[in-house]
Protein backbone atom coordinates (compact mmCIF):
# COMPACT_ATOMS: atom_id res chain seq x y z
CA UNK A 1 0.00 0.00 0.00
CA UNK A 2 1.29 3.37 -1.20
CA UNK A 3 0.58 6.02 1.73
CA UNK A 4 1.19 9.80 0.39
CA UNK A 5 1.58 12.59 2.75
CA UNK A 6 1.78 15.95 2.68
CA UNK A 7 3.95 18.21 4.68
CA UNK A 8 4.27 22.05 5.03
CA UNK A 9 7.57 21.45 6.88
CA UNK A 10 10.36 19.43 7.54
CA UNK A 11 8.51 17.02 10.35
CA UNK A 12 8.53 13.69 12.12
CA UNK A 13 5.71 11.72 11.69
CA UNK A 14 4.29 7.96 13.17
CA UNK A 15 2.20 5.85 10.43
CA UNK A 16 -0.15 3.39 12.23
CA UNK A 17 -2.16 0.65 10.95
CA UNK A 18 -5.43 -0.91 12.75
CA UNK A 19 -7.36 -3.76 11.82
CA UNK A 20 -11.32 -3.76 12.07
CA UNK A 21 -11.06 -4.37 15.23
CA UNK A 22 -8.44 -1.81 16.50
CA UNK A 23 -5.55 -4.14 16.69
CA UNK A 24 -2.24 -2.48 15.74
CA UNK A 25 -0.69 -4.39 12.75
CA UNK A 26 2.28 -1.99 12.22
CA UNK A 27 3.36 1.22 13.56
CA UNK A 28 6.04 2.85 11.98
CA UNK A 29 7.57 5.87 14.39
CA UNK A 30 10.09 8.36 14.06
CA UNK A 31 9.80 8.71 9.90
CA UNK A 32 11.74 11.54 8.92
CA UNK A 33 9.22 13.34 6.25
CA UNK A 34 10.17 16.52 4.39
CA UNK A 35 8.64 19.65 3.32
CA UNK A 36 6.07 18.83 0.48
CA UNK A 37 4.96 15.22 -0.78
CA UNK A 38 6.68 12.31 1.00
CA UNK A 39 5.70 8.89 0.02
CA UNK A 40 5.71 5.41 2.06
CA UNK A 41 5.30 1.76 1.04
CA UNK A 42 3.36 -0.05 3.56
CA UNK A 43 3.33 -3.65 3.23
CA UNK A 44 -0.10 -5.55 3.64
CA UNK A 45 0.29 -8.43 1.82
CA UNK A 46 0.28 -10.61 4.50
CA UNK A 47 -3.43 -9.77 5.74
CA UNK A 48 -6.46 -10.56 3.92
CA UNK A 49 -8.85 -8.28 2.40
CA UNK A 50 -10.94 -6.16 4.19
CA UNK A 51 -11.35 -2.28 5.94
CA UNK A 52 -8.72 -0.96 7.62
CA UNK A 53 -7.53 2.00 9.50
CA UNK A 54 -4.31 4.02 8.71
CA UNK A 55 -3.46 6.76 10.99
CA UNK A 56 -0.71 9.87 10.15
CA UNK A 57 0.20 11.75 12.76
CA UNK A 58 2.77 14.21 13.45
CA UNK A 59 3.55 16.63 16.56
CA UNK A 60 0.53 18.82 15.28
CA UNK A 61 -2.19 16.49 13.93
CA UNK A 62 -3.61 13.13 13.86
CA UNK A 63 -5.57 12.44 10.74
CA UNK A 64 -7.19 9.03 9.83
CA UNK A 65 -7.96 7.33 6.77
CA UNK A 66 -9.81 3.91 5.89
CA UNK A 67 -8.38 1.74 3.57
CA UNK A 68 -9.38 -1.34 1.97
CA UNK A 69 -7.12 -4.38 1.20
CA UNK A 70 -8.07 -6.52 -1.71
């Protein structure tokens, strides 16, 4: 899974994904994103399809996103 993030400034930033039921699959902290569009490979090929939950946050914001794996 491609995750795309914007950034108005240099920032660190935590990606977290949740299962349906709020489990933590992965959470990736301390990602060094820069000013403008970063991009990160998140790799879901182990878990079967279905909705999840991706969550960006930074020092600032916490914004959340549903996703579906096929």
């Amino acid at each position: 899974m491609n995750v795309q993030v914007s950034q108005t400034e240099d920032a660190q930033i935590e990606l977290t994904l949740l299962n349906s039921t709020g489990q933590v699959l992965q959470n990736i902290e301390d990602v060094q994103a820069v000013e403008g569009f970063n991009r990160y490979e998140i790799d879901v090929s182990t878990y079967p399809p279905g909705l999840y939950m991706i969550f960006i946050s930074n020092r600032e914001q916490r914004i959340s996103r549903k996703v579906i794996v096929e």
